[in-house]
N, C-alpha and C. Protein backbone atom coordinates (compact mmCIF):
# COMPACT_ATOMS: atom_id res chain seq x y z
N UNK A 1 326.78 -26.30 48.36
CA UNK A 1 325.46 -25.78 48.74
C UNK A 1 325.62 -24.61 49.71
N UNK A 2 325.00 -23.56 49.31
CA UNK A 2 325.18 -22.35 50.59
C UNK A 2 324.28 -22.91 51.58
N UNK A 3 325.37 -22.33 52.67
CA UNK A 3 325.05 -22.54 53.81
C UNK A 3 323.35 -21.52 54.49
N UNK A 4 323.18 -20.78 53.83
CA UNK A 4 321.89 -19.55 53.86
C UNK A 4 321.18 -20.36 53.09
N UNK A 5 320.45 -21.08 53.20
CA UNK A 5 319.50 -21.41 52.14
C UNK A 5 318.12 -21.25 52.80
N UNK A 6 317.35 -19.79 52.10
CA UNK A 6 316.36 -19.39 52.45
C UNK A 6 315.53 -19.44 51.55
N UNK A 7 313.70 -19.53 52.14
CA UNK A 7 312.97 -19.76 51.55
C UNK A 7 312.79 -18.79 50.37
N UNK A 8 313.53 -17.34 50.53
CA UNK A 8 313.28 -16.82 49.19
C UNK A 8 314.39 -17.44 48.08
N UNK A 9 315.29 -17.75 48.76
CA UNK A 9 316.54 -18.42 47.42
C UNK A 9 315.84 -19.26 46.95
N UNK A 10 314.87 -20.13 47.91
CA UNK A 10 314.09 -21.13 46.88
C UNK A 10 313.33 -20.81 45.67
N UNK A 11 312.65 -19.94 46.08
CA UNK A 11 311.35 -19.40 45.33
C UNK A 11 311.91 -18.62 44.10
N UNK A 12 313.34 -18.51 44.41
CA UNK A 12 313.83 -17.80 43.28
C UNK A 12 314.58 -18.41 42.08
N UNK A 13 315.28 -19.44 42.65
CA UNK A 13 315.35 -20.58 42.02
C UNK A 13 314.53 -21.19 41.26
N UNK A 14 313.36 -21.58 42.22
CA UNK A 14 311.99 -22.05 41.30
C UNK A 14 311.91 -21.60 40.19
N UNK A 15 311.43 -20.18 40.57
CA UNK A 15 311.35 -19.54 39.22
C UNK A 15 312.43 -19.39 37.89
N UNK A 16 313.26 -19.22 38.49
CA UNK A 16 314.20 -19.67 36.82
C UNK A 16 314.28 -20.99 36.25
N UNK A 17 314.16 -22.05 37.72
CA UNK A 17 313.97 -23.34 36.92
C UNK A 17 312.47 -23.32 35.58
N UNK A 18 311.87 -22.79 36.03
CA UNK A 18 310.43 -22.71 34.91
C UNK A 18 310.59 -22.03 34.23
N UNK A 19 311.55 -21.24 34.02
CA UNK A 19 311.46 -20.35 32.68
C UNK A 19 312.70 -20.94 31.85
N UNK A 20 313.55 -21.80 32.56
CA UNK A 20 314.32 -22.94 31.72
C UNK A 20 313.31 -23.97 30.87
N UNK A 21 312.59 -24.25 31.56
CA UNK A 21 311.72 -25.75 31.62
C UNK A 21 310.58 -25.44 30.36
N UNK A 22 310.45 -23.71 30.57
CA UNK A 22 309.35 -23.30 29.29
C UNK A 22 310.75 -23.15 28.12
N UNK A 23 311.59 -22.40 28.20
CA UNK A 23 311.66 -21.93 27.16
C UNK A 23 312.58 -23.51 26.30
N UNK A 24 313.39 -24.26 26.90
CA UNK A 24 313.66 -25.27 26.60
C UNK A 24 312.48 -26.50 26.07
N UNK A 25 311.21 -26.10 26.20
CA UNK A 25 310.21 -27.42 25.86
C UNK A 25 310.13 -26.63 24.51
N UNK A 26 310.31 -25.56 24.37
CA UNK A 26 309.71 -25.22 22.88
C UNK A 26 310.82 -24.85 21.63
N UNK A 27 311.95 -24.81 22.64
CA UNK A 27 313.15 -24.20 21.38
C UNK A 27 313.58 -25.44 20.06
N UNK A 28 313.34 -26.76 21.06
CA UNK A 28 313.97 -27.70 20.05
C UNK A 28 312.88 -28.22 18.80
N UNK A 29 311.79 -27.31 18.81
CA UNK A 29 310.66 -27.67 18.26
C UNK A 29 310.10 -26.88 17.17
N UNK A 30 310.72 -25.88 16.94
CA UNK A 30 310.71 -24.37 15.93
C UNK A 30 310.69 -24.40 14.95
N UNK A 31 312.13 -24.97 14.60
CA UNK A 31 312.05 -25.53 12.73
C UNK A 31 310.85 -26.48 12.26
N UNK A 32 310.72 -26.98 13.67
CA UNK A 32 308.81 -27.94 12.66
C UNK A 32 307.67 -27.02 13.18
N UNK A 33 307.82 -26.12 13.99
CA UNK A 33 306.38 -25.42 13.88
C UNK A 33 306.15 -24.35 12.80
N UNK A 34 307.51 -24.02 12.40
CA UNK A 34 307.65 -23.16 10.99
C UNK A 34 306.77 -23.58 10.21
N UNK A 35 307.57 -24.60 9.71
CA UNK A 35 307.01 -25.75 8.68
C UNK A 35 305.27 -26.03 9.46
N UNK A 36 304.71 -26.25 10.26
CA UNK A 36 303.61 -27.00 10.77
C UNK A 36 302.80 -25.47 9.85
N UNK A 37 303.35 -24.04 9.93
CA UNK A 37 302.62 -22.78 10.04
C UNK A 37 302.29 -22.51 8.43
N UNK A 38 303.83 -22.88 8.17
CA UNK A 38 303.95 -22.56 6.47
C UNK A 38 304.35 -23.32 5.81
N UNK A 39 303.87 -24.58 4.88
CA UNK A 39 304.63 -25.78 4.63
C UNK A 39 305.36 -25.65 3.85
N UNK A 40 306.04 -24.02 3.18
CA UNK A 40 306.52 -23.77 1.85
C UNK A 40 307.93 -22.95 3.31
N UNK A 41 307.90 -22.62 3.68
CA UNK A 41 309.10 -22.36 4.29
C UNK A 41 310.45 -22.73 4.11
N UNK A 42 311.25 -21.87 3.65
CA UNK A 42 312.66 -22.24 3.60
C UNK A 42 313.51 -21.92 4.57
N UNK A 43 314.71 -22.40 4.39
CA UNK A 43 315.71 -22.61 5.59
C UNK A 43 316.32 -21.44 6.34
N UNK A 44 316.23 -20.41 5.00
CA UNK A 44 316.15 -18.69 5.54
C UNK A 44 315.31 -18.29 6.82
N UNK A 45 314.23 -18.92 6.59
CA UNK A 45 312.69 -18.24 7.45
C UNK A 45 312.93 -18.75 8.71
N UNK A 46 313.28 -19.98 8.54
CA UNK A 46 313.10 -20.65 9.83
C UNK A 46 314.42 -20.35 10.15
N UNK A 47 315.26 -20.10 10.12
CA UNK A 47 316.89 -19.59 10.53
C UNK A 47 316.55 -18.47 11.52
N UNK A 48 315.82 -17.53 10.22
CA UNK A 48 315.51 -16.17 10.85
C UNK A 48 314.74 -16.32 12.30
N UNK A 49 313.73 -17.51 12.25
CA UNK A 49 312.63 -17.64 13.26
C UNK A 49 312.88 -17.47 14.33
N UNK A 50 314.42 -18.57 14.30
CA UNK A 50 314.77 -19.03 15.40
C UNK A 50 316.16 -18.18 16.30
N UNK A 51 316.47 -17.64 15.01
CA UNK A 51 317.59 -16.80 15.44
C UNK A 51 317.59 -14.99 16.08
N UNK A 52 316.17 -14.96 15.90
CA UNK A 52 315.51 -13.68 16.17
C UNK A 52 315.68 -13.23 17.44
N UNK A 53 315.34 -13.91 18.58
CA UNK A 53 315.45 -14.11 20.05
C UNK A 53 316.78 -13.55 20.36
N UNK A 54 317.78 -14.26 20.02
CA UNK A 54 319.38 -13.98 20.40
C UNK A 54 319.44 -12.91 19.83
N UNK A 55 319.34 -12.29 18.47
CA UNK A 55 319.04 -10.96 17.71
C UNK A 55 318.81 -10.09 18.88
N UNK A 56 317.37 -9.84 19.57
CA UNK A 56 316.59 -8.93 20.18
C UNK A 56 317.35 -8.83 21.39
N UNK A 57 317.60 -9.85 21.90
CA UNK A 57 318.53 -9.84 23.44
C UNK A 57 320.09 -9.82 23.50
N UNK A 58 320.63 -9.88 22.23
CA UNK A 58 321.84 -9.21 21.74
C UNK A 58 321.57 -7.19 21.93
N UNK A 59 320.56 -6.98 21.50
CA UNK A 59 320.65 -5.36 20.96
C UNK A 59 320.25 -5.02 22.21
N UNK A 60 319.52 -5.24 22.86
CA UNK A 60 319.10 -4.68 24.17
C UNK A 60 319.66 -5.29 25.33
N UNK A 61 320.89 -5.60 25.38
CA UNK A 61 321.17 -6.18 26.67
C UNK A 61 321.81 -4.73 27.67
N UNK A 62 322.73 -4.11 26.55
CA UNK A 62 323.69 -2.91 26.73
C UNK A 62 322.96 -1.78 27.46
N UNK A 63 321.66 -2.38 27.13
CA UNK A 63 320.81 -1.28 27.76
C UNK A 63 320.16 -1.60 29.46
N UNK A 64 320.13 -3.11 29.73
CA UNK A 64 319.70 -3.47 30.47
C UNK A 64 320.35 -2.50 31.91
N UNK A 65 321.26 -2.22 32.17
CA UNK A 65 322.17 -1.26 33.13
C UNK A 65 321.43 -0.05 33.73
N UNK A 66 320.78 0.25 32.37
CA UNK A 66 320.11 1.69 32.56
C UNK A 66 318.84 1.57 33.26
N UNK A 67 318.00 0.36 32.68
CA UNK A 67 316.73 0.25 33.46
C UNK A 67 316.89 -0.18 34.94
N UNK A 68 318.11 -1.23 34.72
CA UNK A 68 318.36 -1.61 36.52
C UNK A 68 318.59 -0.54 37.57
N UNK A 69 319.41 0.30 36.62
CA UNK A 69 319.99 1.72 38.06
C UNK A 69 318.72 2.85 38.18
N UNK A 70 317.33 2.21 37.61
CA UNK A 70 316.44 2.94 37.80
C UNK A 70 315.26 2.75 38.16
N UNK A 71 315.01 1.29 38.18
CA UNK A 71 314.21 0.86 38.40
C UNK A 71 314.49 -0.36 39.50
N UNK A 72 313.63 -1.19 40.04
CA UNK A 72 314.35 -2.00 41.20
C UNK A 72 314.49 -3.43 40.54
N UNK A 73 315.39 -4.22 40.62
CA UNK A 73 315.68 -5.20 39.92
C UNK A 73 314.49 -6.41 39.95
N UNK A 74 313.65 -6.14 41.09
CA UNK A 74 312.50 -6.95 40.74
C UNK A 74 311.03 -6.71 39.70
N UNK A 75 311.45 -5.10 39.76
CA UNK A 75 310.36 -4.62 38.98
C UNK A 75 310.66 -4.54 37.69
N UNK A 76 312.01 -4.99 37.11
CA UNK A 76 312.45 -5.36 35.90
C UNK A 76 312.06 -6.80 35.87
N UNK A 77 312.36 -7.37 36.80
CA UNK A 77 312.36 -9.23 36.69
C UNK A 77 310.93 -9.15 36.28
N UNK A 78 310.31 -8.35 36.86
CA UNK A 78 308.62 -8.60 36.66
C UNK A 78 308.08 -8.68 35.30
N UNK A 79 308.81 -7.64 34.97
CA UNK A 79 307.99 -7.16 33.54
C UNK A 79 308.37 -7.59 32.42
N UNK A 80 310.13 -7.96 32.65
CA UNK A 80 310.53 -9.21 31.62
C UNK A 80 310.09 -10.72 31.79
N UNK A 81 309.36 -10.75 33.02
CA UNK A 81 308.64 -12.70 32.82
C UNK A 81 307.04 -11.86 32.33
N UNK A 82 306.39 -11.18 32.58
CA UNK A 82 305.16 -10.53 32.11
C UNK A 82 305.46 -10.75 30.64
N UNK A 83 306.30 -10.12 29.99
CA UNK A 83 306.74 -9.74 28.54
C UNK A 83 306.94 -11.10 28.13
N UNK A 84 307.88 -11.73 28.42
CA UNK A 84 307.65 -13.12 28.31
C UNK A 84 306.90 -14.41 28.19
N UNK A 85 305.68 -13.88 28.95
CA UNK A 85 304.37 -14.74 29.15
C UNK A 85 303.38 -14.15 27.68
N UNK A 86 303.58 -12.50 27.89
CA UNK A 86 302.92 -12.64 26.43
C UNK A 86 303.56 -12.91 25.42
N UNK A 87 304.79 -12.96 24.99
CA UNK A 87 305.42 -13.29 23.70
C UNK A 87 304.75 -14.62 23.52
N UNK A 88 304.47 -15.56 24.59
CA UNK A 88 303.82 -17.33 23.73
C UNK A 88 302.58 -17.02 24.08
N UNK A 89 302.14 -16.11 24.55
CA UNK A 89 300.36 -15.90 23.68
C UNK A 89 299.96 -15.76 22.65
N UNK A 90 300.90 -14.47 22.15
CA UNK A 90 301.08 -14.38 20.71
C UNK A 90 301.44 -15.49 19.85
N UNK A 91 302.37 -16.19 19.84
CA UNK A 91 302.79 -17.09 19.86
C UNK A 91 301.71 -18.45 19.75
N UNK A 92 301.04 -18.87 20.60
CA UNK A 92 299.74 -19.69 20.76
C UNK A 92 298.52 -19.26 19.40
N UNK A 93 298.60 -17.99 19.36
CA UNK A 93 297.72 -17.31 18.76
C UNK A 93 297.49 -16.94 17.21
N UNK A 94 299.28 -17.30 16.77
CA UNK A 94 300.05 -17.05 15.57
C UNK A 94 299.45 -18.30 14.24
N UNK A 95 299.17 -17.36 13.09
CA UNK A 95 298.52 -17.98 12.54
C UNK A 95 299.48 -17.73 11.18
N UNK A 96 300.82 -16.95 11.06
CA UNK A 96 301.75 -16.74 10.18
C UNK A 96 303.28 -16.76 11.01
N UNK A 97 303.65 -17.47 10.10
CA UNK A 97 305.32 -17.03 10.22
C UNK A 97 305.39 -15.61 10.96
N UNK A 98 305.36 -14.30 10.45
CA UNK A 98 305.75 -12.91 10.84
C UNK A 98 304.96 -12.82 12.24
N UNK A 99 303.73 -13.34 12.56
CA UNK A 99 303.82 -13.16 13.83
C UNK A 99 304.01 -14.38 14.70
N UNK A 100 305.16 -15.50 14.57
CA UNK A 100 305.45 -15.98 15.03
C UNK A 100 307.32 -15.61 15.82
N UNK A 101 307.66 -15.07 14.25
CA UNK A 101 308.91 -13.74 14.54
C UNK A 101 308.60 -12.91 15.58
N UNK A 102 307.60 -12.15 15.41
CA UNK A 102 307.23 -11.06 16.38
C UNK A 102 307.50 -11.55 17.86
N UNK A 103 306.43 -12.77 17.86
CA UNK A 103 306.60 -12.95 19.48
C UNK A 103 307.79 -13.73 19.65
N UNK A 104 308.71 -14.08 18.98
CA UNK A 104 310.25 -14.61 19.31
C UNK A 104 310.92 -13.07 19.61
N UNK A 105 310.59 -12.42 18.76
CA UNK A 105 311.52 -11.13 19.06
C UNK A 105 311.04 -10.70 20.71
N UNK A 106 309.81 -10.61 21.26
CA UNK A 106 309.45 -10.26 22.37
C UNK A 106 310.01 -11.16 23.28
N UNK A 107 310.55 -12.46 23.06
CA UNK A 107 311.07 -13.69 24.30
C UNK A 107 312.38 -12.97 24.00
N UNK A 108 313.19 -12.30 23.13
CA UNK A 108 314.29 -11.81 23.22
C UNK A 108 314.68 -10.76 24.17
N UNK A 109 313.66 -10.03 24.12
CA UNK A 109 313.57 -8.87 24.96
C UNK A 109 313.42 -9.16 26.57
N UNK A 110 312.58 -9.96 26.77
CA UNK A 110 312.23 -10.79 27.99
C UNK A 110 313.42 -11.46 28.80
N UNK A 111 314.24 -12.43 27.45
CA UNK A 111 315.52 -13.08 28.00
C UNK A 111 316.64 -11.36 28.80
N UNK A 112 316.60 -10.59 28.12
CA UNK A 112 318.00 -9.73 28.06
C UNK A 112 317.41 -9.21 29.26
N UNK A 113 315.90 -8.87 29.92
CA UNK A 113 315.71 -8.54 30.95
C UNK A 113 315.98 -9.66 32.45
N UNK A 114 315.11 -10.76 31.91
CA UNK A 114 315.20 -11.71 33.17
C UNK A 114 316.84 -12.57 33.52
N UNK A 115 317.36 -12.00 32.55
CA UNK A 115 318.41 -12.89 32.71
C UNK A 115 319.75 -12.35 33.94
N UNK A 116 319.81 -11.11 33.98
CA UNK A 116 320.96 -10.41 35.01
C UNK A 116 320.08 -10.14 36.09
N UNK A 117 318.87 -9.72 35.83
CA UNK A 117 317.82 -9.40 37.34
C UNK A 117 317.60 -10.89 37.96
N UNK A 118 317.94 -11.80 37.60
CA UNK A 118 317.40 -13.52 38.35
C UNK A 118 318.82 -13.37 39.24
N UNK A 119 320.10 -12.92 38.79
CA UNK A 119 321.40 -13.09 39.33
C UNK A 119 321.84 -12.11 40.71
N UNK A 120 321.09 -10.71 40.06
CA UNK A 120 320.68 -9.92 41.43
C UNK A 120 319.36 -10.40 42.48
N UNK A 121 319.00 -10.96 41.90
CA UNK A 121 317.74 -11.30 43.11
C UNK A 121 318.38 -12.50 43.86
N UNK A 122 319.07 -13.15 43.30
CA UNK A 122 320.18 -14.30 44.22
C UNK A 122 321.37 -14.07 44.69
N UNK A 123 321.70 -12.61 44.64
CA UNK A 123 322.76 -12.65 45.43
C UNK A 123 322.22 -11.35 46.57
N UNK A 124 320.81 -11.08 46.42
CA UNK A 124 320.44 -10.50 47.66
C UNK A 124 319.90 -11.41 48.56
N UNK A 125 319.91 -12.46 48.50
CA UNK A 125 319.82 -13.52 49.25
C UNK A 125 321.18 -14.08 50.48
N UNK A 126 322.13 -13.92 49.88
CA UNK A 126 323.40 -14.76 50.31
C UNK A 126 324.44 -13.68 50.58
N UNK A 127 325.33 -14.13 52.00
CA UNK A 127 326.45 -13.17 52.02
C UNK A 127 327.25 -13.18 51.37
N UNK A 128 327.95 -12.11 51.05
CA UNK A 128 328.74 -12.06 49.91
C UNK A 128 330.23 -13.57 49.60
N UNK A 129 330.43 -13.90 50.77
CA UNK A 129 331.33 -15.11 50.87
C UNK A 129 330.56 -16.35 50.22
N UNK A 130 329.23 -16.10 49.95
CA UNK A 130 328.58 -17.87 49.71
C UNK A 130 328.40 -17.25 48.01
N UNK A 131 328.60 -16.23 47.54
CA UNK A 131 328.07 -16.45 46.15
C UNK A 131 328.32 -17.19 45.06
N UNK A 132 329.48 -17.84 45.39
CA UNK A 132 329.95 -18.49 44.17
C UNK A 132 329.66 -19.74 44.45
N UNK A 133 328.76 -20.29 45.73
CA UNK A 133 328.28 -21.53 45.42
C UNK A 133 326.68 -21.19 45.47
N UNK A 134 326.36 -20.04 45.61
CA UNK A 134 324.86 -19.60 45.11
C UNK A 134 325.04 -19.43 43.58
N UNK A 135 325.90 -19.02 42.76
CA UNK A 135 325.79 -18.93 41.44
C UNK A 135 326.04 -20.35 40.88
N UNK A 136 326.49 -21.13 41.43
CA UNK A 136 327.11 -22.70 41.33
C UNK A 136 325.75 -23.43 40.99
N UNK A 137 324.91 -22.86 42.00
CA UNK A 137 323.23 -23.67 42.22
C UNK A 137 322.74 -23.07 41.18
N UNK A 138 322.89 -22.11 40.87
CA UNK A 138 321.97 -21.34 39.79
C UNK A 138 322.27 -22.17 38.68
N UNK A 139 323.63 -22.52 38.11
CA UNK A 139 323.88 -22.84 37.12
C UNK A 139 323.16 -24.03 37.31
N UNK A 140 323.05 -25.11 38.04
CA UNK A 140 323.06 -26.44 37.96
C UNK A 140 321.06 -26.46 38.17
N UNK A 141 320.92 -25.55 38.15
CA UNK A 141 319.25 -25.48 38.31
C UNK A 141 318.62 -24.82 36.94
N UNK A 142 319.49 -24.44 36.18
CA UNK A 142 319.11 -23.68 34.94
C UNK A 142 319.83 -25.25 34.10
N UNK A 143 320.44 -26.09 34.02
CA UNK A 143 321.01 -26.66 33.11
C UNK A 143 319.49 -27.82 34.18
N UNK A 144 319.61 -28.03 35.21
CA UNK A 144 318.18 -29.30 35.29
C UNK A 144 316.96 -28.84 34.50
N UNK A 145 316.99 -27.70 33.78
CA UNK A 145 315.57 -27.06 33.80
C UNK A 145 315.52 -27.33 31.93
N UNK A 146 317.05 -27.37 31.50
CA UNK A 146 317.35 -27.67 30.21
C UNK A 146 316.36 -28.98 29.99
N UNK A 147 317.35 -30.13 30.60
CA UNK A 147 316.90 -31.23 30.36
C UNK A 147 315.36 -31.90 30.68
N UNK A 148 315.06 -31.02 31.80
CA UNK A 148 313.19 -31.34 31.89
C UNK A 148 312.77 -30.76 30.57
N UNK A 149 313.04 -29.78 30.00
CA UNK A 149 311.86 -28.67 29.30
C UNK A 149 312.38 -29.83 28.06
N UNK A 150 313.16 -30.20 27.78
CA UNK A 150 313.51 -31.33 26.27
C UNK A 150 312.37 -32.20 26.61
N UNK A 151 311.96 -33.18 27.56
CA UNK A 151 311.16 -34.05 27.73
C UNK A 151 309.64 -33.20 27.68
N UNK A 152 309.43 -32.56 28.46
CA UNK A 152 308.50 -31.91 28.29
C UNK A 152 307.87 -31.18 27.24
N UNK A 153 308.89 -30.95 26.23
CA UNK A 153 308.34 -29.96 25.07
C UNK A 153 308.18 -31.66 23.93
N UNK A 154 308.68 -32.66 24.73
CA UNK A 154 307.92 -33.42 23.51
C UNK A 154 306.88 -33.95 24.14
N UNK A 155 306.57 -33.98 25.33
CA UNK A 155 305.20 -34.83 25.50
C UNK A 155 303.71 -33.93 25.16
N UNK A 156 304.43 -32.26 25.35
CA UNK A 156 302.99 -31.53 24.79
C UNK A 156 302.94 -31.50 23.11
N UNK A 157 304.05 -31.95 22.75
CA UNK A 157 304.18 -31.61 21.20
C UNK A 157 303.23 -32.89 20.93
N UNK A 158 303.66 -34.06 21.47
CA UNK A 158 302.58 -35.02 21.06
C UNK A 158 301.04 -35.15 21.58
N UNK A 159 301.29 -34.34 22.69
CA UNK A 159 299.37 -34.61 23.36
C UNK A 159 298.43 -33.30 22.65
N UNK A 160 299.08 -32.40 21.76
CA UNK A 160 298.17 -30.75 21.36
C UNK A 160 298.49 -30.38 20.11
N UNK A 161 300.01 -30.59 19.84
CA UNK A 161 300.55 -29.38 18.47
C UNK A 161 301.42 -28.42 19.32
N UNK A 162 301.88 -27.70 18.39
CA UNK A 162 302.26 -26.37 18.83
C UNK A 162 301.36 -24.99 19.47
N UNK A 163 300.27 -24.98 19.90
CA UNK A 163 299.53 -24.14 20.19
C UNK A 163 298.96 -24.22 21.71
N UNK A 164 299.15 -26.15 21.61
CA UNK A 164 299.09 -26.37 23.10
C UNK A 164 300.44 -25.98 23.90
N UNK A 165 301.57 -26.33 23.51
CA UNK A 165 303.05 -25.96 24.16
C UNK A 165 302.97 -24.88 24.28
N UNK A 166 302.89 -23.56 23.26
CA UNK A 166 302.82 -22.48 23.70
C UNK A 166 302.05 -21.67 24.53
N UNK A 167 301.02 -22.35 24.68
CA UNK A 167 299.29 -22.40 26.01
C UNK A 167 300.30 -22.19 26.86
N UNK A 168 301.13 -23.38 27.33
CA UNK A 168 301.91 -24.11 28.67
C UNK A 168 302.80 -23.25 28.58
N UNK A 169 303.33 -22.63 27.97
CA UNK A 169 304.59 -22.01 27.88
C UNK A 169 303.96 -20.54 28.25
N UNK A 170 303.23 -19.58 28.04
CA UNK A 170 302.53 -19.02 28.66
C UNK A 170 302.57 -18.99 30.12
N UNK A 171 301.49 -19.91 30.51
CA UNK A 171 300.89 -20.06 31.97
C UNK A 171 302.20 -20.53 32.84
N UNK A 172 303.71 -21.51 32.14
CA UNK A 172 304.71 -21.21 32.76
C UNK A 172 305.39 -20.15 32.89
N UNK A 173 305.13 -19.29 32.14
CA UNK A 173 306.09 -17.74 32.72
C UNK A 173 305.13 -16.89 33.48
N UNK A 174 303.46 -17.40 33.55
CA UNK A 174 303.08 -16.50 34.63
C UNK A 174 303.11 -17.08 35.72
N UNK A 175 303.21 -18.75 35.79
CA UNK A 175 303.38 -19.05 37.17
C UNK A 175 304.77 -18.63 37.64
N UNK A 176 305.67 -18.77 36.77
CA UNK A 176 307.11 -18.25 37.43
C UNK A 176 306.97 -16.45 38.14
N UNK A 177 306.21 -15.92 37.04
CA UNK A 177 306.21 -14.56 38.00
C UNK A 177 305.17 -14.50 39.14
N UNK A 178 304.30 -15.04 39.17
CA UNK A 178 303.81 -15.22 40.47
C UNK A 178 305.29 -15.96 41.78
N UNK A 179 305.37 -17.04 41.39
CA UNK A 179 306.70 -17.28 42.53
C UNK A 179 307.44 -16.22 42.61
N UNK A 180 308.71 -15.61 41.67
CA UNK A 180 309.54 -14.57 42.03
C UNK A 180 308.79 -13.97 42.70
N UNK A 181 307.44 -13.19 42.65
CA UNK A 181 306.87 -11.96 43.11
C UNK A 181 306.75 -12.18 44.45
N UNK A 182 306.33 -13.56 44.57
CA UNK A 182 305.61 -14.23 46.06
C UNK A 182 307.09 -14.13 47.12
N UNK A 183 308.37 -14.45 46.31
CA UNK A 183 309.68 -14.46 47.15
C UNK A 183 310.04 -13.46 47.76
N UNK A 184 309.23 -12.10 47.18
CA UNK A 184 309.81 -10.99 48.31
C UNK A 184 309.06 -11.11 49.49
N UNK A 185 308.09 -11.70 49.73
CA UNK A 185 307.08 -12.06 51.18
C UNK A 185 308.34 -12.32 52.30
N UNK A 186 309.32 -12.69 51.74
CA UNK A 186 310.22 -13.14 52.52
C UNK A 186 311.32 -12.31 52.58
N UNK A 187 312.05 -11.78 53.95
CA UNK A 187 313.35 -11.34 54.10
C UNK A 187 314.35 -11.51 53.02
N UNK A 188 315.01 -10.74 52.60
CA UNK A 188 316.42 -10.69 52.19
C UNK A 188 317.71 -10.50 52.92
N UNK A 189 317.15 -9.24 54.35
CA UNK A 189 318.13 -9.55 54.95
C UNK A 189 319.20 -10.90 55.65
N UNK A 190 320.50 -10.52 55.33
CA UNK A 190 321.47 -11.58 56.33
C UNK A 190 322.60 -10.98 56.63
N UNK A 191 323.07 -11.73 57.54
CA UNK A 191 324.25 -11.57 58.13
C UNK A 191 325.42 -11.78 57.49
N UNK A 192 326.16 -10.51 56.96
CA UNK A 192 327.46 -11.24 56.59
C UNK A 192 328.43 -11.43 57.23
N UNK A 193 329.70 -11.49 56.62
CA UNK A 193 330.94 -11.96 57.65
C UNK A 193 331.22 -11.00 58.33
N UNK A 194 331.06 -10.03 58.36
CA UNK A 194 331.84 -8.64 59.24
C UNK A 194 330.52 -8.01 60.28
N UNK A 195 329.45 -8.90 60.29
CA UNK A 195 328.17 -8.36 61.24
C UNK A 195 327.09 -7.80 60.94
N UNK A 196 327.42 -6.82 59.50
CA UNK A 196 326.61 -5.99 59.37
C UNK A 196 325.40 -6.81 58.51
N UNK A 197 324.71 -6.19 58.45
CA UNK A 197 323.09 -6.57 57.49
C UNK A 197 323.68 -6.51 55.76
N UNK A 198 323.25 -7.24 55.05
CA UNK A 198 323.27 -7.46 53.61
C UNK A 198 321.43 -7.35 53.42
N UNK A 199 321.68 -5.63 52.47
CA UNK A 199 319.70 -5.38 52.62
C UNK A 199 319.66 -6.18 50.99
């Protein structure tokens, strides 16, 4: 456990735990919302459905570098949980297969953004000596977030359908960007080992 454990490491944490917790309640559930959408669906479609995401955040990750050294890594985090929140609107809203693709392709785009900006926003937290048990927590807070969102994506699957999960899956990536956003309220500065400020 780092020894810095500040209220923004929390809040930042938080927030990836919920975007584990969303995107894990709905992934194990795809191949039957295919089928729930199109009952003639073959194993192609739903392959494609599901495999689209990793597709989109495969092609655009290479790029992710460029927007970071230009933009501030929170104002990327922002707009990939924003982007994110609408991909399961669409999603909620989807009344075909192709725009159920669509908004998987947009959680792709979302993942390749939020995923290296969550890692910079936690290590502007911590001196550079504690990161590898700040990345330690990260991991073990993204794998708790696995196993909630499995339980969770079946209790909405049974209390709504698929339209209710993706409701929730929604309003979880805007509550997560409300937390990240709320975490800069708080200092980043600390002290590292040699005195100076870590901005």
């Amino acid at each position: 456990m780092p020894r810095h454990f500040t209220a923004r490491l929390v809040l930042v944490l938080l927030g990836i735990l919920l975007i584990q917790i969303t995107n894990n309640s709905i992934t194990p559930y795809l191949a039957l919302i295919v089928r729930q959408i199109n009952g003639h669906a073959g194993l192609l479609l739903i392959g494609v459905t599901i495999a689209i995401t990793g597709v989109f955040s495969f092609a655009i990750s290479h790029s992710v570098d460029f927007f970071i050294n230009r933009w501030s890594s929170i104002g990327l985090l922002a707009f990939a949980l924003l982007l994110g929140a609408m991909s399961y609107v669409v999603a909620a809203l989807s009344i075909t297969v192709l725009a159920l693709i669509l908004s998987r392709s947009l959680l792709g785009l979302s993942d390749a953004g939020h995923n290296p900006t969550i890692e910079i926003e936690v290590s502007k937290t911590i001196p550079h000596s504690q990161l590898g048990s700040a990345f330690a927590l990260l991991q073990f807070v993204q794998s708790f977030g696995v196993v909630i969102g499995a339980f969770a994506g079946a209790f909405l699957n049974n209390s709504g359908g698929y339209r209710t999960m993706f409701t929730w899956a929604a309003i979880g990536y805007f509550v997560s960007l409300v937390v990240v956003l709320t975490s800069h309220l708080f200092p980043a500065n600390l002290a590292s080992e040699n005195g100076k400020i870590n901005s």
